[in-house]
Protein backbone atom coordinates (compact mmCIF):
# COMPACT_ATOMS: atom_id res chain seq x y z
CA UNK A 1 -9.40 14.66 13.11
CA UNK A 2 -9.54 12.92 9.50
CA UNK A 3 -5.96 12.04 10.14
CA UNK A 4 -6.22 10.45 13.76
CA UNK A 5 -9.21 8.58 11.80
CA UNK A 6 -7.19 7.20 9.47
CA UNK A 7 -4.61 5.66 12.00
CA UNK A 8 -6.92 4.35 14.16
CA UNK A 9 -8.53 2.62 10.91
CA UNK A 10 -4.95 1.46 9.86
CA UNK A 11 -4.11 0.50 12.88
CA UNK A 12 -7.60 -1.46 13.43
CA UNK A 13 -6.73 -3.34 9.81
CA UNK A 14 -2.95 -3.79 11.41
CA UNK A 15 -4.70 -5.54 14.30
CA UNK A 16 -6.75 -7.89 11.97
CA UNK A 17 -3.89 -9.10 9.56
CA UNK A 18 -2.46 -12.25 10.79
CA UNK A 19 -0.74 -15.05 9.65
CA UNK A 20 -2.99 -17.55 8.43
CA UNK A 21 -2.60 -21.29 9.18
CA UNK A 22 0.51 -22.68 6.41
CA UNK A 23 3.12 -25.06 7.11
CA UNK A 24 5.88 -24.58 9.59
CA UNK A 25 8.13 -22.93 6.34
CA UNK A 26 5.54 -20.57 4.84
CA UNK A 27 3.55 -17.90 6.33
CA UNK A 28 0.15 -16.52 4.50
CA UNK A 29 -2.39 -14.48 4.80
CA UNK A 30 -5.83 -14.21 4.15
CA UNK A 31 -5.74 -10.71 2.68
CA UNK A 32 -3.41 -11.86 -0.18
CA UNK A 33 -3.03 -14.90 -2.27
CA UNK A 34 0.62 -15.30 -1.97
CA UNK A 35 2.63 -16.34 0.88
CA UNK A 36 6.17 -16.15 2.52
CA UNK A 37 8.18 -19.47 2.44
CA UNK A 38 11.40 -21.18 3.21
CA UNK A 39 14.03 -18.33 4.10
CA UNK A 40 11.79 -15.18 3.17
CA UNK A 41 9.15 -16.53 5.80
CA UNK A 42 12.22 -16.55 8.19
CA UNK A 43 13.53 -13.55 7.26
CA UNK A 44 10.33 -11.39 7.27
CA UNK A 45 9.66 -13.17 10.41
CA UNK A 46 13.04 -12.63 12.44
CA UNK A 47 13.28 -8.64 11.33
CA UNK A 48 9.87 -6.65 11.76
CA UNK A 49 7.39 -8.61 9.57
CA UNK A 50 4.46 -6.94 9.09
CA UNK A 51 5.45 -3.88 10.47
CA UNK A 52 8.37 -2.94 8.64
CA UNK A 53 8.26 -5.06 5.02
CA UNK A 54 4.41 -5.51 4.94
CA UNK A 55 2.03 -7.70 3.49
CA UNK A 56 3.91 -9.88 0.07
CA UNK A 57 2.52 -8.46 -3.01
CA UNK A 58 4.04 -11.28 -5.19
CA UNK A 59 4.79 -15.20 -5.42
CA UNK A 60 8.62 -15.43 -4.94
CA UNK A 61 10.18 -15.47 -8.81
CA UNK A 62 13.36 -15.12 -10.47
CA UNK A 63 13.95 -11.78 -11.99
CA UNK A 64 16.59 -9.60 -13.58
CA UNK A 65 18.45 -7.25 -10.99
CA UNK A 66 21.05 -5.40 -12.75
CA UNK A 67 23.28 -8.37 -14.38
CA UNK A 68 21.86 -10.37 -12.32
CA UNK A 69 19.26 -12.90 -11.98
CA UNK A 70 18.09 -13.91 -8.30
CA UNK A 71 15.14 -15.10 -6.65
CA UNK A 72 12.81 -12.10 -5.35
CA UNK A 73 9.77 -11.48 -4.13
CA UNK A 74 7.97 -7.91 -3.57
CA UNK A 75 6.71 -6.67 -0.44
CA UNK A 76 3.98 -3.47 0.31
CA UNK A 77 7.83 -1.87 1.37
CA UNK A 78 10.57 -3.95 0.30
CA UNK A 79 11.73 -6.31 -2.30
CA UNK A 80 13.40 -9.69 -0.64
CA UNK A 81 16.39 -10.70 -2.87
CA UNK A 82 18.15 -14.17 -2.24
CA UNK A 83 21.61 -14.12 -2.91
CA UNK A 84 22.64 -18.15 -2.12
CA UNK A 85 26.23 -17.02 -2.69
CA UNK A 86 26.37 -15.49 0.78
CA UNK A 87 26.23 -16.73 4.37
CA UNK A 88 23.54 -16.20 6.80
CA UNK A 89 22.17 -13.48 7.61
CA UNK A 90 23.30 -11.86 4.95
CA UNK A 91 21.77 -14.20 1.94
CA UNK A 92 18.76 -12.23 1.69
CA UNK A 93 18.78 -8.80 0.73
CA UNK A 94 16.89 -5.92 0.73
CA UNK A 95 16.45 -4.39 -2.89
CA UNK A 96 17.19 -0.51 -3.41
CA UNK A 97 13.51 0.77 -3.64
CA UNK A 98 14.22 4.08 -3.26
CA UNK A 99 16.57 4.26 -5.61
CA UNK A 100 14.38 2.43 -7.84
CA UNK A 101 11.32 4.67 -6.98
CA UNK A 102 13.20 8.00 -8.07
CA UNK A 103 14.31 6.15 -11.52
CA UNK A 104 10.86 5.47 -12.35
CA UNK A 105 9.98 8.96 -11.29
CA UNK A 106 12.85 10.30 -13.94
CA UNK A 107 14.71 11.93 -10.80
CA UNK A 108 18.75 11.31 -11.07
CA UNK A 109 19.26 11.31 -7.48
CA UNK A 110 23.09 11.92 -7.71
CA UNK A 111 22.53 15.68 -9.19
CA UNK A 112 20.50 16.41 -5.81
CA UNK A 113 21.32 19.12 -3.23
CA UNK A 114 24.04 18.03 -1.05
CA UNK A 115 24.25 18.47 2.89
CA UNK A 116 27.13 20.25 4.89
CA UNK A 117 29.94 18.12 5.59
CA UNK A 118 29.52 19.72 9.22
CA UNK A 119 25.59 18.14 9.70
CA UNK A 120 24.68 15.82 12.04
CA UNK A 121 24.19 12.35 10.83
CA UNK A 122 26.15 13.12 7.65
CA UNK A 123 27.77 10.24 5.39
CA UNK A 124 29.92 11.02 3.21
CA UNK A 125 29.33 7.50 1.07
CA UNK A 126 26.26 9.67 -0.84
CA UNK A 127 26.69 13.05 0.52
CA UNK A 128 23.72 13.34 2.51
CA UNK A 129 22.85 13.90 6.15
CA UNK A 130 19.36 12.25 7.85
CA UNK A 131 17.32 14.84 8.48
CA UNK A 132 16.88 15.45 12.68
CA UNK A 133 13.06 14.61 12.62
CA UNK A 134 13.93 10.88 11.26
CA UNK A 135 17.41 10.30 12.69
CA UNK A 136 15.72 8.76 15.70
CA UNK A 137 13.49 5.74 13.57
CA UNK A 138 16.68 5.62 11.08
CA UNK A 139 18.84 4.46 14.38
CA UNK A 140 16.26 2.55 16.20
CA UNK A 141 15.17 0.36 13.40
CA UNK A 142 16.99 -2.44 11.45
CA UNK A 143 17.77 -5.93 10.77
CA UNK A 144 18.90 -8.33 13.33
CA UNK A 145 22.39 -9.39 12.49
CA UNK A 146 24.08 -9.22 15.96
CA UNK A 147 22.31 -11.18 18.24
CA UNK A 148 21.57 -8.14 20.49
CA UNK A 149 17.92 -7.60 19.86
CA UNK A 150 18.14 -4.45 22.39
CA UNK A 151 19.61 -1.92 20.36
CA UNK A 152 20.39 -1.61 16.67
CA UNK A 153 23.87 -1.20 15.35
CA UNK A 154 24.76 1.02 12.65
CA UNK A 155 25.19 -1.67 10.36
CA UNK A 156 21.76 -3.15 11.02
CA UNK A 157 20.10 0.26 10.24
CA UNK A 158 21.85 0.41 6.97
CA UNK A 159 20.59 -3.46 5.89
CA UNK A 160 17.28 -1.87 6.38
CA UNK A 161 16.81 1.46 5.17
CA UNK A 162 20.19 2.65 3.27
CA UNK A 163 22.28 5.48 3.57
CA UNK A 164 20.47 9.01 2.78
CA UNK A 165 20.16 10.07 -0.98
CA UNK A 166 18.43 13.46 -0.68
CA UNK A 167 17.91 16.20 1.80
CA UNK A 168 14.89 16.48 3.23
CA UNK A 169 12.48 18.01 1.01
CA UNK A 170 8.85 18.98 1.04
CA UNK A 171 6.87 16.40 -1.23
CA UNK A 172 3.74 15.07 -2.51
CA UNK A 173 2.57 11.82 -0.30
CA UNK A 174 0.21 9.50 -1.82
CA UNK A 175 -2.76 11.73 0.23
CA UNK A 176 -2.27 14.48 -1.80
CA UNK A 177 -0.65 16.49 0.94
CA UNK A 178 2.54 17.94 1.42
CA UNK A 179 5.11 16.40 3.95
CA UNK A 180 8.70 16.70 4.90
CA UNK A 181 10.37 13.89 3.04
CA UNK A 182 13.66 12.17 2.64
CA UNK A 183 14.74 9.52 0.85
CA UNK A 184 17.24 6.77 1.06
CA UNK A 185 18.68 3.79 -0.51
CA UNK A 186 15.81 1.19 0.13
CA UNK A 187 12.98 3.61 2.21
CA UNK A 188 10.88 7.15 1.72
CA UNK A 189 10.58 8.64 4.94
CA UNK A 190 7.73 11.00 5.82
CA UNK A 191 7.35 13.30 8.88
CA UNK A 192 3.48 13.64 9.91
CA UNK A 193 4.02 16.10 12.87
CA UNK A 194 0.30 15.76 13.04
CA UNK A 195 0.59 12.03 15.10
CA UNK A 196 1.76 11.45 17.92
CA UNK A 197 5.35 9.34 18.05
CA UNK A 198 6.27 6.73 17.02
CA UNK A 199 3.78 7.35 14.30
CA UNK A 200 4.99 10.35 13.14
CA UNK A 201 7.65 8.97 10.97
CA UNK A 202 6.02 7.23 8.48
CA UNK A 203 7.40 4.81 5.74
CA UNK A 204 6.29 4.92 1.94
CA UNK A 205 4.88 1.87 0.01
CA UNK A 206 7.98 1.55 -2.56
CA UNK A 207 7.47 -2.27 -2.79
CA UNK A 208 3.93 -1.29 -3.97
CA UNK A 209 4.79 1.22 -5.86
CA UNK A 210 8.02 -0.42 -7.76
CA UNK A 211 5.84 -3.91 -8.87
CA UNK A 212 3.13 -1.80 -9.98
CA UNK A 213 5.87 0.19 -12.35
CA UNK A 214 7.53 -3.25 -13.01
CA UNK A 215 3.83 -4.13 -13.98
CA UNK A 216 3.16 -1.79 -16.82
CA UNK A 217 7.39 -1.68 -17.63
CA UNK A 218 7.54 -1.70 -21.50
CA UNK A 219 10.07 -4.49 -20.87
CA UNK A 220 7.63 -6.72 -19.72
CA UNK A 221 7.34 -9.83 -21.98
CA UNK A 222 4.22 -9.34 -24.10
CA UNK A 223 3.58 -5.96 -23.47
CA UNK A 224 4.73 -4.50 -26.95
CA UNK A 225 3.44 -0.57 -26.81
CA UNK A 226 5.14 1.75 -24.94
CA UNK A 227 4.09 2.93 -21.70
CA UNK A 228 2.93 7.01 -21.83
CA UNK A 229 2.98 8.53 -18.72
CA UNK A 230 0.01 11.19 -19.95
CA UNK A 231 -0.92 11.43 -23.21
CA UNK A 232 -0.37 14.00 -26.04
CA UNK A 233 -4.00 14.61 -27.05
CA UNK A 234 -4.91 17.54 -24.56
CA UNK A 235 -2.98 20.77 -25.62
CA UNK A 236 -2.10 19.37 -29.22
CA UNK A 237 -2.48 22.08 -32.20
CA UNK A 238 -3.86 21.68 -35.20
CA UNK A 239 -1.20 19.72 -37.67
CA UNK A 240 0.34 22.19 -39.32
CA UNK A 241 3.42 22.37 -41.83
CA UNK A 242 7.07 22.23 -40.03
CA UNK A 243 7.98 21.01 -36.48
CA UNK A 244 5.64 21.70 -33.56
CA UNK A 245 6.08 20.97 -29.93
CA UNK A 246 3.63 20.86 -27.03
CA UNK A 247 3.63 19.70 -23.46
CA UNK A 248 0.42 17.38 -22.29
CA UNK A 249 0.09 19.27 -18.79
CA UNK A 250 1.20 23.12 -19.41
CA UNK A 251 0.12 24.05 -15.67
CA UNK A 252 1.32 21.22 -13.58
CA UNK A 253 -0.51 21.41 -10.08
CA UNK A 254 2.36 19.79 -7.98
CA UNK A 255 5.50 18.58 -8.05
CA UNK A 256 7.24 15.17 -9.22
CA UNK A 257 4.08 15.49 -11.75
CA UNK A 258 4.49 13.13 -14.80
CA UNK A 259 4.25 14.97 -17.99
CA UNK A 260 5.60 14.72 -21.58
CA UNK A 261 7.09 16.34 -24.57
CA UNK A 262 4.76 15.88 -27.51
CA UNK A 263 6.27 16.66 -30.99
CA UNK A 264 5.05 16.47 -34.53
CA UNK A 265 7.37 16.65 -37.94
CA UNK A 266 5.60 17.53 -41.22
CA UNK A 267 7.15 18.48 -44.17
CA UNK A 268 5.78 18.64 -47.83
CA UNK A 269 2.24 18.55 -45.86
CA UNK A 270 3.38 14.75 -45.13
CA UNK A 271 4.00 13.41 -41.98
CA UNK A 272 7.89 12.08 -40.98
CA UNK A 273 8.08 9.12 -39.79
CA UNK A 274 11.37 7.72 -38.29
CA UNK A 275 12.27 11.49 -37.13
CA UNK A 276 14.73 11.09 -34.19
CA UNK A 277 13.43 13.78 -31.80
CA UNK A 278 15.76 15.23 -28.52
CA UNK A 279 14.39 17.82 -25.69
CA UNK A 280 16.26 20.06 -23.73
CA UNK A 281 14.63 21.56 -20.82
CA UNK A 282 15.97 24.78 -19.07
CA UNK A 283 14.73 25.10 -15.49
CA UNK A 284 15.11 27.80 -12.97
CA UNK A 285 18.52 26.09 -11.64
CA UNK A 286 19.36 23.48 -13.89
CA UNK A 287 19.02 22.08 -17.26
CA UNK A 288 17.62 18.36 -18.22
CA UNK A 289 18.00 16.50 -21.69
CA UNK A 290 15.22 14.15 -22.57
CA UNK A 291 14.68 11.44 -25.14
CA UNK A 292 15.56 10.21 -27.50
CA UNK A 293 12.28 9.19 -29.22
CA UNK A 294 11.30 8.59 -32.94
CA UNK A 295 8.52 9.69 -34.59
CA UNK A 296 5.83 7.44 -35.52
CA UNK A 297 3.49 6.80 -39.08
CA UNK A 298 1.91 10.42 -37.99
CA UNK A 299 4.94 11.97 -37.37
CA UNK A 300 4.50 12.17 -33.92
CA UNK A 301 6.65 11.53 -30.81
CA UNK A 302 6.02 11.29 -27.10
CA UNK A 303 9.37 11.81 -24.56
CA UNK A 304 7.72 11.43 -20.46
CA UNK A 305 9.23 12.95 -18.26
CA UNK A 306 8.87 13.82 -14.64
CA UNK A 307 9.03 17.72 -13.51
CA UNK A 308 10.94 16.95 -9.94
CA UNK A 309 10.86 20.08 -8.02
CA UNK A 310 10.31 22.07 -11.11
CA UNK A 311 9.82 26.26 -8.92
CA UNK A 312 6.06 27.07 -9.04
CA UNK A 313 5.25 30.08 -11.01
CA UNK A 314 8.65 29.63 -13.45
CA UNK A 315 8.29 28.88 -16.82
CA UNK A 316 10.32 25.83 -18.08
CA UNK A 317 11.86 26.13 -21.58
CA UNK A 318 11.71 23.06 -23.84
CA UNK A 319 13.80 23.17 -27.18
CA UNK A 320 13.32 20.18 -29.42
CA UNK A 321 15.14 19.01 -32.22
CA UNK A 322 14.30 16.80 -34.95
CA UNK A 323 16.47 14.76 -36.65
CA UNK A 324 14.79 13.88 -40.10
CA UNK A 325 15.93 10.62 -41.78
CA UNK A 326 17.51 12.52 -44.50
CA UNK A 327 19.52 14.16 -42.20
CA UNK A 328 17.34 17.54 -42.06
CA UNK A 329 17.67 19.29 -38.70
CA UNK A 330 13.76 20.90 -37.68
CA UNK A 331 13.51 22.96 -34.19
CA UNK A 332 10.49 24.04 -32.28
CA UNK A 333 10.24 24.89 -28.73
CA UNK A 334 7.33 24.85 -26.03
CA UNK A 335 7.52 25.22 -22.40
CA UNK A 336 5.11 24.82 -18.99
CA UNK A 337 4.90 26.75 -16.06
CA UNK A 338 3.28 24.94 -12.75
CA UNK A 339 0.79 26.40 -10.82
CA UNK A 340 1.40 24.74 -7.27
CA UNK A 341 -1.65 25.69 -4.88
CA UNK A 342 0.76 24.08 -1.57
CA UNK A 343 4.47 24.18 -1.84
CA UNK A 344 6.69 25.09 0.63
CA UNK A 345 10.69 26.07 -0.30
CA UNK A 346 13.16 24.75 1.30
CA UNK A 347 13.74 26.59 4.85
CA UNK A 348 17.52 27.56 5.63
CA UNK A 349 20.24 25.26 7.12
CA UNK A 350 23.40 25.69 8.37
CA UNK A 351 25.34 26.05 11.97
CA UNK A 352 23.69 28.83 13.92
CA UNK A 353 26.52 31.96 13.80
CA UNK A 354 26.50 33.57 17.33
CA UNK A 355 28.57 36.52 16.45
CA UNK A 356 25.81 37.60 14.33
CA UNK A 357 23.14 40.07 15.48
CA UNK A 358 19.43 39.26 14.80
CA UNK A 359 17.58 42.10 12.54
CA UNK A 360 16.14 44.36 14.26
CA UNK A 361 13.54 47.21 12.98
CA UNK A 362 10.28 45.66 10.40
CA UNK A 363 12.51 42.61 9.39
CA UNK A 364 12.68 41.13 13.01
CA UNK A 365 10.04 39.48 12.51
CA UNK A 366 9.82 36.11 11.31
CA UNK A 367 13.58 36.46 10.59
CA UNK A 368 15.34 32.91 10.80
CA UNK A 369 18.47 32.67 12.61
CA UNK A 370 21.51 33.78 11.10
CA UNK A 371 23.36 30.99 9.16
CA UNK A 372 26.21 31.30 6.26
CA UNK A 373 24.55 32.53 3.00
CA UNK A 374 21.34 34.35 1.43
CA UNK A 375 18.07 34.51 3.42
CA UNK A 376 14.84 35.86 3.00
CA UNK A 377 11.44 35.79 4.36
CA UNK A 378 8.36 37.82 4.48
CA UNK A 379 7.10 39.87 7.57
CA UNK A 380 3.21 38.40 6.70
CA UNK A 381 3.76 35.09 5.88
CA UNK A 382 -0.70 34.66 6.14
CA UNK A 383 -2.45 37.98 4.92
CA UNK A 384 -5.59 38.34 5.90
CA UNK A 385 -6.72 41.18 3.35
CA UNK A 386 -5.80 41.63 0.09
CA UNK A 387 -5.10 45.01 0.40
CA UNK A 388 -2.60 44.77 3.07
CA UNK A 389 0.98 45.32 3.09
CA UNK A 390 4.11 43.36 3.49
CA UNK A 391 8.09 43.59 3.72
CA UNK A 392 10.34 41.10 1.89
CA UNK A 393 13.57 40.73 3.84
CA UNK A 394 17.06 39.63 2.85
CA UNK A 395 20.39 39.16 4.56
CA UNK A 396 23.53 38.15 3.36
CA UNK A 397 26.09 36.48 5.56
CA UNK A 398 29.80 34.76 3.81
CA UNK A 399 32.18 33.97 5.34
CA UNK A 400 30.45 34.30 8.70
CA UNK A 401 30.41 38.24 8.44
CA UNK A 402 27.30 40.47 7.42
CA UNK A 403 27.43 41.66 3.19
CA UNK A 404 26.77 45.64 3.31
CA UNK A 405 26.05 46.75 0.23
CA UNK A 406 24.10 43.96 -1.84
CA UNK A 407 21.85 44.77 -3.94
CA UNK A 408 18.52 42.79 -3.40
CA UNK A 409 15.65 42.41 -6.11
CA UNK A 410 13.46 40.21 -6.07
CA UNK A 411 10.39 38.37 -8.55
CA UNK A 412 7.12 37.45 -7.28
CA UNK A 413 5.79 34.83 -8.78
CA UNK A 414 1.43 35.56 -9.00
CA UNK A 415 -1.12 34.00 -9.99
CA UNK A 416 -1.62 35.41 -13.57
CA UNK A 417 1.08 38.07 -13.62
CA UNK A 418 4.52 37.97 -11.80
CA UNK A 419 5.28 41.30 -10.13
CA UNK A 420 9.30 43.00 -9.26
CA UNK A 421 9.98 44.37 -6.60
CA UNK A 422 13.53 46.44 -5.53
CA UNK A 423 16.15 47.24 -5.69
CA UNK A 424 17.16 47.66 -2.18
CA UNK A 425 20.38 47.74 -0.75
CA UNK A 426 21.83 45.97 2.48
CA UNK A 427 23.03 47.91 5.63
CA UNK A 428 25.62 46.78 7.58
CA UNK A 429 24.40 44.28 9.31
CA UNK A 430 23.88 42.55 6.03
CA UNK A 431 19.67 42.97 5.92
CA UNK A 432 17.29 44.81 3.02
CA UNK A 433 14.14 45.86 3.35
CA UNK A 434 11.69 46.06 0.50
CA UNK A 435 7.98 46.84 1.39
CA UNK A 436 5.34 45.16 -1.49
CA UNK A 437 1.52 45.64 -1.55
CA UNK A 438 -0.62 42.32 -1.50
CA UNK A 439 -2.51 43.46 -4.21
CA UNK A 440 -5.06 40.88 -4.37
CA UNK A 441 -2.86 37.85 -4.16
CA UNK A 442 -5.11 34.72 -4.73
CA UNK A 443 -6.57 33.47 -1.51
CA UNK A 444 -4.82 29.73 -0.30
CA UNK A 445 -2.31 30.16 -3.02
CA UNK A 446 1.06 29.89 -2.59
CA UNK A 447 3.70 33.01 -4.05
CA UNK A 448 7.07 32.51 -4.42
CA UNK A 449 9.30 34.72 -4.29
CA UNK A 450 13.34 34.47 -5.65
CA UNK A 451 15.15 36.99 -4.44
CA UNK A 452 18.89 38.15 -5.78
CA UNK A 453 21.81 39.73 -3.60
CA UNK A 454 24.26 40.83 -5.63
CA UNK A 455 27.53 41.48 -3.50
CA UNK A 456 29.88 44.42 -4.14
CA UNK A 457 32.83 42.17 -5.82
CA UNK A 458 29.89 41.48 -8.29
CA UNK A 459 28.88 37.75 -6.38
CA UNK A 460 25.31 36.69 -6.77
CA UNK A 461 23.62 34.67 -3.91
CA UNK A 462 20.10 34.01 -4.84
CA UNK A 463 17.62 32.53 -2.00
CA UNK A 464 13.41 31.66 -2.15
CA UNK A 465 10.87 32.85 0.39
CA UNK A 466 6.89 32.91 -0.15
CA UNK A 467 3.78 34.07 1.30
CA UNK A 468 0.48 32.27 1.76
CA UNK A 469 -2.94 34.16 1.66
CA UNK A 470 -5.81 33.61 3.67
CA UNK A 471 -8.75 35.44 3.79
CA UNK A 472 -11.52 34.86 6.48
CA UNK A 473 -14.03 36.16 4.18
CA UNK A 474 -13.12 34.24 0.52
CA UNK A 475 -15.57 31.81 -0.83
């Protein structure tokens, strides 16, 4: 209900935002001071307006893009570039907000997940395939450049939204909640399965959310102090001799969650200043370098840095190293482990193999269709008592044939102490069974659970699944 409350409220305020009286080249609007003129007024006009860029958020102003400087002006979801050097239509473009968006957000898109060559609605240009539940807005929307305002070409839908740069992921939206979300070159799509189409594909506010960033840049003229993400006060130890490291949020609550490496250099019970300071970060799949930064007159530095899709219940590593002016080398090391309440993983993908039987026996249910690579799942995804019991399943498919003989273990990850369960070994039609007490789980919180196959030539595959409880009777 709250959500079919919203919409009708946005689409009551959608209703009530119209162009305002302006000459025949500009177009304003009551609900913000700046208007739309000459050839962005035309532009915004001829391809969507309101609907697809939304209301201007700025006066139209030269600016810096890349080595460039053009005319621009941001949008609630776009930024209008001029580029006079081209011909019509093409002399306005659309900036890349999405690409922008993950920048800010300290996400290097090109070290995402890639798709399957095989997909549907795969280009190879970034790797990525659009996700089935948006191909259908992706195609139908664009900019008119052909003259045929029945259909849109491929081309058109391109000049709008971009090509794909991530799979589609579960994410954060601005509501708090999670969502299925994908992201491409100029757009952040969202799938609310909870409206009705066409509104179920929603599009993010990256114009809003770029010029706010561009706002509080530390490039900005006249804005001389750098711009902390979250600061390094909560968490911080008492000063102490040597090199110390902290992180401001130890328990991030959900992920793409700002957060920082805090670091402090004494020696000779004096602070050192001018320190050049370096984090590395070891994740559950991958490892991150951040920095540099220099300490300050206290000997302090601050590195911000985003946590991405950092796995809930795994603790991150953070070495620093400290680089006195003298040349001294100092290391400490801290870490943080997030404590996600929602988060789905990601489910499996993949052609459908028909050859393959599904698992029969405890593991038939909830099994997901057999696909090239590890699986697992849990027979209760939703227990309803905390002293109930469960079955983790795994199944190992390469090279389109079942794996006998795999050895499965997997790692729960629990609220307040992780629990092991295994080993198990797979049968020949490539499944394991390993049955696990609830124990208590916390109610509404998510468990993760990474589970390992090792293969008989000595292969690992390793694959996620989790389990949700709920308990009718929990305060």
């Amino acid at each position: 209900m709250r959500r079919w409350l919203v919409l009708i409220c946005f689409f009551s305020l959608f209703a009530s935002v119209a162009p305002a009286q302006a000459a025949s080249n500009e177009i304003c609007f009551q609900q913000v001071p700046d208007c739309l003129t000459f050839r962005f007024a035309s532009f915004w006009r001829d391809n969507g307006g309101l609907a697809v860029f939304g209301l201007p958020l700025s006066p139209a102003k030269n600016e810096q893009v890349g080595d460039q400087k053009y005319k621009v002006q941001y949008l609630e979801r776009a930024r209008f570039e001029l580029h006079k050097e081209n011909a019509k239509p093409y002399d306005v473009l659309l900036g890349r907000l999405g690409v922008d968006a993950l920048v800010a957000q300290g996400r290097d898109w090109q070290t995402f997940p890639k798709a399957d060559p095989a997909a549907a609605h795969y280009f190879a240009q970034t790797g990525h395939a659009i996700a089935p539940q948006f191909w259908g807005f992706w195609s139908r929307n664009g900019l008119e450049f052909d003259g045929n305002k029945r259909g849109k070409s491929l081309p058109e839908s391109l000049a709008l939204f971009g090509y794909p740069i991530s799979e589609p992921q579960m994410e954060q939206a601005a509501d708090g909640q999670m969502y299925l979300t994908q992201w491409f070159e100029r757009a952040k799509f969202e799938y609310h399965p909870e409206n009705k189409a066409p509104y179920d594909v929603l599009l993010g506010r990256l114009g809003a959310d770029v010029y706010a960033a561009a706002q509080q840049s530390p490039n900005k003229p006249g804005n001389n102090t750098p711009a902390k993400v979250i600061g390094c006060a909560p968490n911080a130890p008492d000063a102490a001799e040597g090199a110390q490291a902290w992180v401001a949020d130890a328990e991030p609550q959900a992920p793409g969650t700002a957060n920082a490496v805090c670091a402090r250099l004494i020696v000779n019970g004096a602070p050192v200043a001018g320190a050049e300071v370096k984090a590395h970060a070891r994740y559950s799949d991958a490892e991150f370098t951040y920095g540099p930064a220099t300490t300050g007159a206290d000997g302090q530095a601050q590195i911000d840095f985003n946590i991405d899709k950092a796995k809930n219940r795994f603790v991150v590593v953070i070495d620093v190293t400290f680089t006195a002016p003298d040349g001294r080398t100092f290391t400490a090391s801290t870490n943080f482990r997030p404590h996600y309440a929602y988060a789905d993983p990601p489910q499996p993908s993949g052609d459908i193999l028909p050859n393959i039987p599904m698992p029969t026996g405890g593991c038939a249910l909830n099994a997901p269709q057999p696909t090239e690579g590890a699986h697992a799942w849990v027979t209760v995804t939703q227990p309803a008592d905390p002293n109930q019991f469960s079955s983790i399943c795994a199944r190992l498919i390469v090279n389109g044939a079942p794996v006998a003989g795999a050895e499965v273990n997997a790692i729960a990850y629990r609220y307040g102490k992780d629990a092991y369960y295994g080993p198990a070994t797979t049968g020949a039609d490539g499944v394991a069974e390993i049955g696990f007490p609830i124990d208590g789980a916390k109610d509404r919180y998510t468990v993760y659970i990474d589970v390992s196959l090792k293969a008989p030539d000595g292969k690992t595959y390793v694959t996620t699944t989790y389990y949700r409880p709920k308990y009718p009777n929990a305060q």
